[in-house]
PDB file of N, CA and C in Angstrom:
ATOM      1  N   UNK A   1     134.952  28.793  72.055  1.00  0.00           N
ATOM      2  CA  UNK A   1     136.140  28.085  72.473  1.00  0.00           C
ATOM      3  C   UNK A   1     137.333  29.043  72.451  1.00  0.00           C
ATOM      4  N   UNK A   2     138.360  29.203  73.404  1.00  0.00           N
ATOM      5  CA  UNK A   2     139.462  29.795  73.594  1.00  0.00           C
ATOM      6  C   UNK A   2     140.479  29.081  73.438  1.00  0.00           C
ATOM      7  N   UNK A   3     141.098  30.285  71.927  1.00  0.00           N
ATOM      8  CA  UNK A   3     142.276  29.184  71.069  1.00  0.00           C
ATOM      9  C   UNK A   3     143.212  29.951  70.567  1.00  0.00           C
ATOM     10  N   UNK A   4     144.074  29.913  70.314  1.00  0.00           N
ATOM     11  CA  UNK A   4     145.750  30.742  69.906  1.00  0.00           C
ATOM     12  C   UNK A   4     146.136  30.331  68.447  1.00  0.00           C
ATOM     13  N   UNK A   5     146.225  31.166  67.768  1.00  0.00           N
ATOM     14  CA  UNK A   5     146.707  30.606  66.538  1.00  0.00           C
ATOM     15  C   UNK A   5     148.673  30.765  66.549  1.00  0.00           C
ATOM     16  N   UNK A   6     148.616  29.855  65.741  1.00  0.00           N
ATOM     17  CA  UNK A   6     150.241  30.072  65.438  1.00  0.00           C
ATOM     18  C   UNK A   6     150.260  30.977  64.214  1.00  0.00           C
ATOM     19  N   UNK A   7     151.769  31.096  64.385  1.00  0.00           N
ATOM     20  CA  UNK A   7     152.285  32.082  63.328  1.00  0.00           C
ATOM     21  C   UNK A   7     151.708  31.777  62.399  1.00  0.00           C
ATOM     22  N   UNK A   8     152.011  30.168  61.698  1.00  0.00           N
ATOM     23  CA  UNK A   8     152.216  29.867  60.585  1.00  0.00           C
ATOM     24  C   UNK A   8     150.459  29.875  60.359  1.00  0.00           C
ATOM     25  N   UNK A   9     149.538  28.836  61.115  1.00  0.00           N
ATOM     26  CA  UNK A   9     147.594  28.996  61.150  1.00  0.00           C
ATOM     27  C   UNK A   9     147.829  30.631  60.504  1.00  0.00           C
ATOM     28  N   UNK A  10     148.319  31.794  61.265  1.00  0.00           N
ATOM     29  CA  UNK A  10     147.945  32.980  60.756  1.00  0.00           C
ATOM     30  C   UNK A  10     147.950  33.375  59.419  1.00  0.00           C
ATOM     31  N   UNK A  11     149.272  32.646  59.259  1.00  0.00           N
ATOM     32  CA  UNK A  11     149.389  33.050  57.836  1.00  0.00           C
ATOM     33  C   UNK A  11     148.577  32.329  56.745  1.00  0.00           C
ATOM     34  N   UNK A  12     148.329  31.235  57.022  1.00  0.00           N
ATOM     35  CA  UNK A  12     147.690  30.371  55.965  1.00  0.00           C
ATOM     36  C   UNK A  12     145.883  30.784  55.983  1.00  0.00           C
ATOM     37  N   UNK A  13     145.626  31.280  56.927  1.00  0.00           N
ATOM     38  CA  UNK A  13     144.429  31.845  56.934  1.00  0.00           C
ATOM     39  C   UNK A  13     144.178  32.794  55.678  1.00  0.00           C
ATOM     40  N   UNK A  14     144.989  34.000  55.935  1.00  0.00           N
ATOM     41  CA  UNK A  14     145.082  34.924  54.650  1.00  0.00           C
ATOM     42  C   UNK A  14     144.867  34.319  53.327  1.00  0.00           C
ATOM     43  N   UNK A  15     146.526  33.654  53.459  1.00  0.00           N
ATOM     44  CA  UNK A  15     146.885  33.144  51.883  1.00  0.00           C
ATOM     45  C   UNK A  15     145.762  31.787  51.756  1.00  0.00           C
ATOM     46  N   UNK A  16     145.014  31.158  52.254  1.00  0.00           N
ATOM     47  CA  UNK A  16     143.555  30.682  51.742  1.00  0.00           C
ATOM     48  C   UNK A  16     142.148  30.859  51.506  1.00  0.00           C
ATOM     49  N   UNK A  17     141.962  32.056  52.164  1.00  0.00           N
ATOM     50  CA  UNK A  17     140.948  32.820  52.592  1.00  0.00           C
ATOM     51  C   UNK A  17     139.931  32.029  53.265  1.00  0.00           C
ATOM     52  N   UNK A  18     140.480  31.739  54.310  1.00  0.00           N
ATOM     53  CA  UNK A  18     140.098  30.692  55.451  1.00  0.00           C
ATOM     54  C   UNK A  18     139.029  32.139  56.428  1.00  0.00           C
ATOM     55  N   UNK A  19     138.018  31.726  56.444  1.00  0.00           N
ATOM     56  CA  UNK A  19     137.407  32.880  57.524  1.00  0.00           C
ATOM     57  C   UNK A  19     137.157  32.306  59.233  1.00  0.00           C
ATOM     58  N   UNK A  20     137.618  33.383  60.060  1.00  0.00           N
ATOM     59  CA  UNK A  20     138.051  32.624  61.659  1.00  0.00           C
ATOM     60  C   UNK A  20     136.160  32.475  61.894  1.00  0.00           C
ATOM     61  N   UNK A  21     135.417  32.583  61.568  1.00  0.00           N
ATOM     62  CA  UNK A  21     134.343  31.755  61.922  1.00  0.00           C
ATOM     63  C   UNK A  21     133.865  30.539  61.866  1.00  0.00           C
ATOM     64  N   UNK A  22     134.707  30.223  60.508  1.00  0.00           N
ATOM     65  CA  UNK A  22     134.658  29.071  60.197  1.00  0.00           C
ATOM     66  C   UNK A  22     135.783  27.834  61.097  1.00  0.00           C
ATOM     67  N   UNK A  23     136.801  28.406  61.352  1.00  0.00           N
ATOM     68  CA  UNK A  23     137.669  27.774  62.210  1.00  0.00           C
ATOM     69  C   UNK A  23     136.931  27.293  63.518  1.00  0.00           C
ATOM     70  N   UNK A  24     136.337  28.664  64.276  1.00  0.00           N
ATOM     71  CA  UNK A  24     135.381  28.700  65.273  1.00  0.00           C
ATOM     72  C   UNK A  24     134.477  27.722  65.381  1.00  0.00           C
ATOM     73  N   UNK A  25     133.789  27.272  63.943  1.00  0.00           N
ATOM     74  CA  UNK A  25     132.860  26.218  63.799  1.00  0.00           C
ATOM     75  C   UNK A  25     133.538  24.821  64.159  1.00  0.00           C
ATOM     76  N   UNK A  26     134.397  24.691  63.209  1.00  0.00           N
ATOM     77  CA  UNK A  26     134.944  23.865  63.068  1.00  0.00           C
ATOM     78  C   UNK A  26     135.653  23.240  64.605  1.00  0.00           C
ATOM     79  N   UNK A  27     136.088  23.527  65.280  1.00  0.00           N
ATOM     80  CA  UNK A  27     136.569  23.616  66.819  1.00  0.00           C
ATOM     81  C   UNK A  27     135.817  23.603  67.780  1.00  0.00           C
ATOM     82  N   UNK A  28     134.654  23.912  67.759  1.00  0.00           N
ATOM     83  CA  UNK A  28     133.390  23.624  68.616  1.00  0.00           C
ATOM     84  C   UNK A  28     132.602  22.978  68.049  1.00  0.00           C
ATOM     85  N   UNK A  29     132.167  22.498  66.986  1.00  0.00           N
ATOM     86  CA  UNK A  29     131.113  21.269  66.469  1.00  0.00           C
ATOM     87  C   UNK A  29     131.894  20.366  65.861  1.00  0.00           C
ATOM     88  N   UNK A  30     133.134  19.726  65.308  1.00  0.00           N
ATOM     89  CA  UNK A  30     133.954  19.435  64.471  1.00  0.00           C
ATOM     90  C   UNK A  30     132.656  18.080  64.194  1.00  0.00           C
ATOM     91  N   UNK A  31     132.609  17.892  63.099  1.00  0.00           N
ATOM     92  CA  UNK A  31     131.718  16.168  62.425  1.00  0.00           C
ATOM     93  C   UNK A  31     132.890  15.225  62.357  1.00  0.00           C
ATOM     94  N   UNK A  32     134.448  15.395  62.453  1.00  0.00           N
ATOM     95  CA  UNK A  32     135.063  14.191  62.820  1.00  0.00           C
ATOM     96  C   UNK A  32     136.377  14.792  63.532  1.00  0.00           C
ATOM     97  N   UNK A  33     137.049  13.749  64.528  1.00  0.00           N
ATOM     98  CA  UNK A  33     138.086  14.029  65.487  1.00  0.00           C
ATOM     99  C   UNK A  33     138.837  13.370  65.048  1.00  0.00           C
ATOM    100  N   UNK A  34     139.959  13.458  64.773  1.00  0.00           N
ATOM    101  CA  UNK A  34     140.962  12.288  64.434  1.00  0.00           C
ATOM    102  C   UNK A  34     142.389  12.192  65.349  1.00  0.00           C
ATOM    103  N   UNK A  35     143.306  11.550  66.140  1.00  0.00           N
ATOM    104  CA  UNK A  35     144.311  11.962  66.390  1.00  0.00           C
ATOM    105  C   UNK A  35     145.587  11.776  65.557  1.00  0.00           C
ATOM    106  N   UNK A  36     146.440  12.234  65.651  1.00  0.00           N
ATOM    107  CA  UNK A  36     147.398  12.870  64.832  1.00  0.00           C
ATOM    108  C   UNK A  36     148.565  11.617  65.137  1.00  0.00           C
ATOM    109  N   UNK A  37     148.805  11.148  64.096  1.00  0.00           N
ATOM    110  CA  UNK A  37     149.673   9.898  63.430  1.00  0.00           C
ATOM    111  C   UNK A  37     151.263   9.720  64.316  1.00  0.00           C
ATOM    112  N   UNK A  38     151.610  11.069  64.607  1.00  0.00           N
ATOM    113  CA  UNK A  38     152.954  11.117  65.016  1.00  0.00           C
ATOM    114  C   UNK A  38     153.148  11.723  66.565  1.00  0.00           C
ATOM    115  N   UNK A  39     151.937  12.741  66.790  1.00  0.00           N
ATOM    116  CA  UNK A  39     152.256  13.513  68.327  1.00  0.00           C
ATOM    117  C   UNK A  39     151.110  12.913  68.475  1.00  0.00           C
ATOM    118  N   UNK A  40     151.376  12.792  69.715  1.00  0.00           N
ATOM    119  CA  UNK A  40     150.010  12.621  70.498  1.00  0.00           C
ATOM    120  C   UNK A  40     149.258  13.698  71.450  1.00  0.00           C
ATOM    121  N   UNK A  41     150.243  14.599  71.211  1.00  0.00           N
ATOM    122  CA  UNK A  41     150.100  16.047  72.139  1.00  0.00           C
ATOM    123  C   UNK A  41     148.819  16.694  70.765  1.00  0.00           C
ATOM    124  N   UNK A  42     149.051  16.635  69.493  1.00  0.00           N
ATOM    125  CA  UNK A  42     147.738  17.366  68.040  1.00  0.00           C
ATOM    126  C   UNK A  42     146.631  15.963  68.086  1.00  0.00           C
ATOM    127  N   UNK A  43     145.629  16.863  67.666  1.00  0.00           N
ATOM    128  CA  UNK A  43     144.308  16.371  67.611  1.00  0.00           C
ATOM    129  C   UNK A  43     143.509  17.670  65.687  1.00  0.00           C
ATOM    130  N   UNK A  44     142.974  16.622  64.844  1.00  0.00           N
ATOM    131  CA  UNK A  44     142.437  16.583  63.745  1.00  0.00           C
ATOM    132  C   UNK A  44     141.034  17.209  63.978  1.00  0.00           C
ATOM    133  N   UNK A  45     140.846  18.657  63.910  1.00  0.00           N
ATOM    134  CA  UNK A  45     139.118  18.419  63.829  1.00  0.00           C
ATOM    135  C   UNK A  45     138.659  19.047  62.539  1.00  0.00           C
ATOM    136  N   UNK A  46     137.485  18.012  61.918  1.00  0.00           N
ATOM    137  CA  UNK A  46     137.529  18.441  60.331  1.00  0.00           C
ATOM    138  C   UNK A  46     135.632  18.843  60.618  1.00  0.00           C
ATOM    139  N   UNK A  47     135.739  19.595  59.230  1.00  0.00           N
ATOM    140  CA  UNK A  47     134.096  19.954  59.233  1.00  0.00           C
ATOM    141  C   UNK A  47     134.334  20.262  57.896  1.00  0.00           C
ATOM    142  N   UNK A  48     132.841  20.058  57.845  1.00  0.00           N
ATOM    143  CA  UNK A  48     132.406  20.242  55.970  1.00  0.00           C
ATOM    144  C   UNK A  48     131.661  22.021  56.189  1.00  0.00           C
ATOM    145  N   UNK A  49     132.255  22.732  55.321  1.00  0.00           N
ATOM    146  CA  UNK A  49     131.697  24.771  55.585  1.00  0.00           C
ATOM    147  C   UNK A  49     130.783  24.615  53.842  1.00  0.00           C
ATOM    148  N   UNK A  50     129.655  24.576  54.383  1.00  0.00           N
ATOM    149  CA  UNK A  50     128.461  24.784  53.440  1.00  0.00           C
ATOM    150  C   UNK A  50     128.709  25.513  52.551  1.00  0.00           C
ATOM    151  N   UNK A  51     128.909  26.780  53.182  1.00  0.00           N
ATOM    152  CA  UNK A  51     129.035  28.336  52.343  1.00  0.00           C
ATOM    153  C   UNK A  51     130.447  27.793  51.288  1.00  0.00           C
ATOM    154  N   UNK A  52     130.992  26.977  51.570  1.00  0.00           N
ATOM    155  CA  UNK A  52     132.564  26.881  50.214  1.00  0.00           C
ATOM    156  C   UNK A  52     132.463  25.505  49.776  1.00  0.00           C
ATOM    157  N   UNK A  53     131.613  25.472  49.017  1.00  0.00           N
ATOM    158  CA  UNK A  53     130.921  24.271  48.318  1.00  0.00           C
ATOM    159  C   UNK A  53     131.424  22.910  49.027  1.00  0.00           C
ATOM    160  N   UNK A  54     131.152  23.034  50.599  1.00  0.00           N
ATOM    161  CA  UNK A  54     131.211  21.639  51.111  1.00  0.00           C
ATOM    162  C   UNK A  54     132.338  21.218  51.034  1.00  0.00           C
ATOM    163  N   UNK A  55     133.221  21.926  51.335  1.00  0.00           N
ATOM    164  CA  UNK A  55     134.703  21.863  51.551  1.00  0.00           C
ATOM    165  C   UNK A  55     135.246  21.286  52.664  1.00  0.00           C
ATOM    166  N   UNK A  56     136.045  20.179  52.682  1.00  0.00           N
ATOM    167  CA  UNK A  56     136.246  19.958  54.343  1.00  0.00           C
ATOM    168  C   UNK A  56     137.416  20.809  54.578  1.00  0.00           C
ATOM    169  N   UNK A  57     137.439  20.838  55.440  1.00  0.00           N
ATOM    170  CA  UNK A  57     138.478  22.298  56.289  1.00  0.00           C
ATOM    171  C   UNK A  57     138.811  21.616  57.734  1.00  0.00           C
ATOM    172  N   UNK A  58     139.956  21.605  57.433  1.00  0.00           N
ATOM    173  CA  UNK A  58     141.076  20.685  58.732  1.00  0.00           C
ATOM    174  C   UNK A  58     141.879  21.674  59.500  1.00  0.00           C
ATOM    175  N   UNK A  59     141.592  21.372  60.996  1.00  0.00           N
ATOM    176  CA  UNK A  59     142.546  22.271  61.261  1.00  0.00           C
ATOM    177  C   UNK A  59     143.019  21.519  62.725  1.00  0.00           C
ATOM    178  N   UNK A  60     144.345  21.816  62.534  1.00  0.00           N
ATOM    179  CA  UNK A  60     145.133  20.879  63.731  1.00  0.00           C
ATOM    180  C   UNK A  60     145.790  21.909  64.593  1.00  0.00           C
ATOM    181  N   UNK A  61     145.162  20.762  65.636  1.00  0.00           N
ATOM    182  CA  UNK A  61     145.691  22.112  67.097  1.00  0.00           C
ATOM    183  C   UNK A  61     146.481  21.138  68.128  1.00  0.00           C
ATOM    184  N   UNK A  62     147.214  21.989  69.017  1.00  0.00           N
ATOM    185  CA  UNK A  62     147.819  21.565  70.066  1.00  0.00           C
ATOM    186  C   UNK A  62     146.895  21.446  71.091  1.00  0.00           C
ATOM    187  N   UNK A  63     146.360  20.342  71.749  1.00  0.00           N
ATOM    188  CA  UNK A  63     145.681  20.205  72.626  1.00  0.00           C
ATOM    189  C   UNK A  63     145.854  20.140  74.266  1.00  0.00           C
ATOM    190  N   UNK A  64     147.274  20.237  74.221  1.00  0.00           N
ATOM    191  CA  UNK A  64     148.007  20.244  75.579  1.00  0.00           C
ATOM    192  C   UNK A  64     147.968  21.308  75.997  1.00  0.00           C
ATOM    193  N   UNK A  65     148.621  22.662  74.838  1.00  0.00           N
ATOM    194  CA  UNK A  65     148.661  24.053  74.983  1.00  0.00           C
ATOM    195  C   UNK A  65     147.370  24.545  76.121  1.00  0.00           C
ATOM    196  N   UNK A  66     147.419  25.936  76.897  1.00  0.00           N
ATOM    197  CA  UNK A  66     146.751  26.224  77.106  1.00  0.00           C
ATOM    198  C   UNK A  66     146.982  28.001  76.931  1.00  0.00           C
ATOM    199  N   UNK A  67     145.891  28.743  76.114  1.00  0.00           N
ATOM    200  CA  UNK A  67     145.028  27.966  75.613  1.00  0.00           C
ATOM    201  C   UNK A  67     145.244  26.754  74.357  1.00  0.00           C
ATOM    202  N   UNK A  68     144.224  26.542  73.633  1.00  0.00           N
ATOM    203  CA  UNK A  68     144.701  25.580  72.698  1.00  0.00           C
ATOM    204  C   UNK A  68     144.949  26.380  71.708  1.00  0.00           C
ATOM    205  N   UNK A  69     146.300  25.679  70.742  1.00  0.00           N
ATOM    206  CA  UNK A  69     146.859  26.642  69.848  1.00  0.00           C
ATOM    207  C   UNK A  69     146.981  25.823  68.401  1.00  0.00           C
ATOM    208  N   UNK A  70     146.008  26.350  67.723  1.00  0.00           N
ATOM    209  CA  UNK A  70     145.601  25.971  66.215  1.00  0.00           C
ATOM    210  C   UNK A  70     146.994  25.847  65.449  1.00  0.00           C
ATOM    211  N   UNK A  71     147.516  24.888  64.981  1.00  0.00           N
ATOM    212  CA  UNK A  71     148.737  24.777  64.374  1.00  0.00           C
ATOM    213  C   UNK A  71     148.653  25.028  63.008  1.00  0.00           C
ATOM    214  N   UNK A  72     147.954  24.705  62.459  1.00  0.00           N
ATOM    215  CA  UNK A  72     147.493  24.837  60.615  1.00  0.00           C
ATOM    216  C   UNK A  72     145.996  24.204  59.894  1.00  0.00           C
ATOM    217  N   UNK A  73     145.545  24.926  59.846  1.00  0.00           N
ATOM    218  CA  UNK A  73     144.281  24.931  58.552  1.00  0.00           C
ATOM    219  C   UNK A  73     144.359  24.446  57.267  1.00  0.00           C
ATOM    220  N   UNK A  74     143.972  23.834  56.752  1.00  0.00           N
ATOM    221  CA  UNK A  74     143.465  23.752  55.340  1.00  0.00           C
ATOM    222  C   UNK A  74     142.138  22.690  54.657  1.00  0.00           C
ATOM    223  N   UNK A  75     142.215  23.103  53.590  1.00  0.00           N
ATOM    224  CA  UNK A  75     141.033  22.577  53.017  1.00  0.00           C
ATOM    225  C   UNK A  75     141.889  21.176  52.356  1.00  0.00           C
ATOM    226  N   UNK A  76     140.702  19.672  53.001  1.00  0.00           N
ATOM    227  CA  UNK A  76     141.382  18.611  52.717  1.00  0.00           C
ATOM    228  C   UNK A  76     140.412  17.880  51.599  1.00  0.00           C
ATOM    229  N   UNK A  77     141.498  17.685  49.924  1.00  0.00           N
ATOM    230  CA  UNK A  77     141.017  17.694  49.376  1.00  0.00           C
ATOM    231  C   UNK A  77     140.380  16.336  49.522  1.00  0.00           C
ATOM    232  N   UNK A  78     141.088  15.303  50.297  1.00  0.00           N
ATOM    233  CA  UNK A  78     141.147  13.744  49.731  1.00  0.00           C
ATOM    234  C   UNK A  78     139.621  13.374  51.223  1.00  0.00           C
ATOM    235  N   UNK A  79     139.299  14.519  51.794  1.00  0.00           N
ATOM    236  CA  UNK A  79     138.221  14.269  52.603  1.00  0.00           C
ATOM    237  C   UNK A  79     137.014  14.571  52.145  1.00  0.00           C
ATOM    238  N   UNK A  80     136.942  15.267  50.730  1.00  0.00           N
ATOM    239  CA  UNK A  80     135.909  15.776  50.276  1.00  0.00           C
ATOM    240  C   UNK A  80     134.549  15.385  50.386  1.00  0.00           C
ATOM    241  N   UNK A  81     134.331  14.053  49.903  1.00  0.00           N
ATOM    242  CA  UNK A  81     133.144  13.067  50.141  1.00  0.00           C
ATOM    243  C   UNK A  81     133.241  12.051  50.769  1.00  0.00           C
ATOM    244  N   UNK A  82     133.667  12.379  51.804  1.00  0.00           N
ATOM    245  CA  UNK A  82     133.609  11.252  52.807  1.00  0.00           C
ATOM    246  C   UNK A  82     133.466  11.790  54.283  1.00  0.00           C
ATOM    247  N   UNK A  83     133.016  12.800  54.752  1.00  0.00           N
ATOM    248  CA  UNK A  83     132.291  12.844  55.567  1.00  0.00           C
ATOM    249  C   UNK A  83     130.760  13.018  55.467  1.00  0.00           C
TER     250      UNK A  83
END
């Protein structure tokens, strides 16, 4: 999938040690879609990453953008067991 990170996705990658394969996963297989409470332009795609003890890992992108541009990552704690 062809996708743009933002500044800020960039940075939070580092400072979590978020690996872009996993983003990659996450953006082409996502196990849930959610849309986004306030824009309707962001879209939610979450996945559980095996390798980090089944962590869900959220990452919200601009879906209008072209390409699409990953707005921010993180690991969501309150999704843990429930996908």
């Amino acid at each position: 999938m062809n996708y743009k990170l933002s500044d800020h996705a960039r940075t939070v990658i580092g400072e979590r040690e978020i690996s872009s394969a996993w983003v990659q996963r996450v953006l082409s297989s996502p196990e849930k879609v959610e849309a986004d409470r306030e824009d309707p332009e962001l879209e939610h795609r979450l996945g559980r990453i095996q390798e980090h003890e089944n962590r869900v890992l959220r990452v919200i992108l601009n879906k209008a953008a072209s390409p699409i541009r990953v707005v921010t990552i993180y690991f969501d704690r309150a999704m843990r067991n429930k996908l």
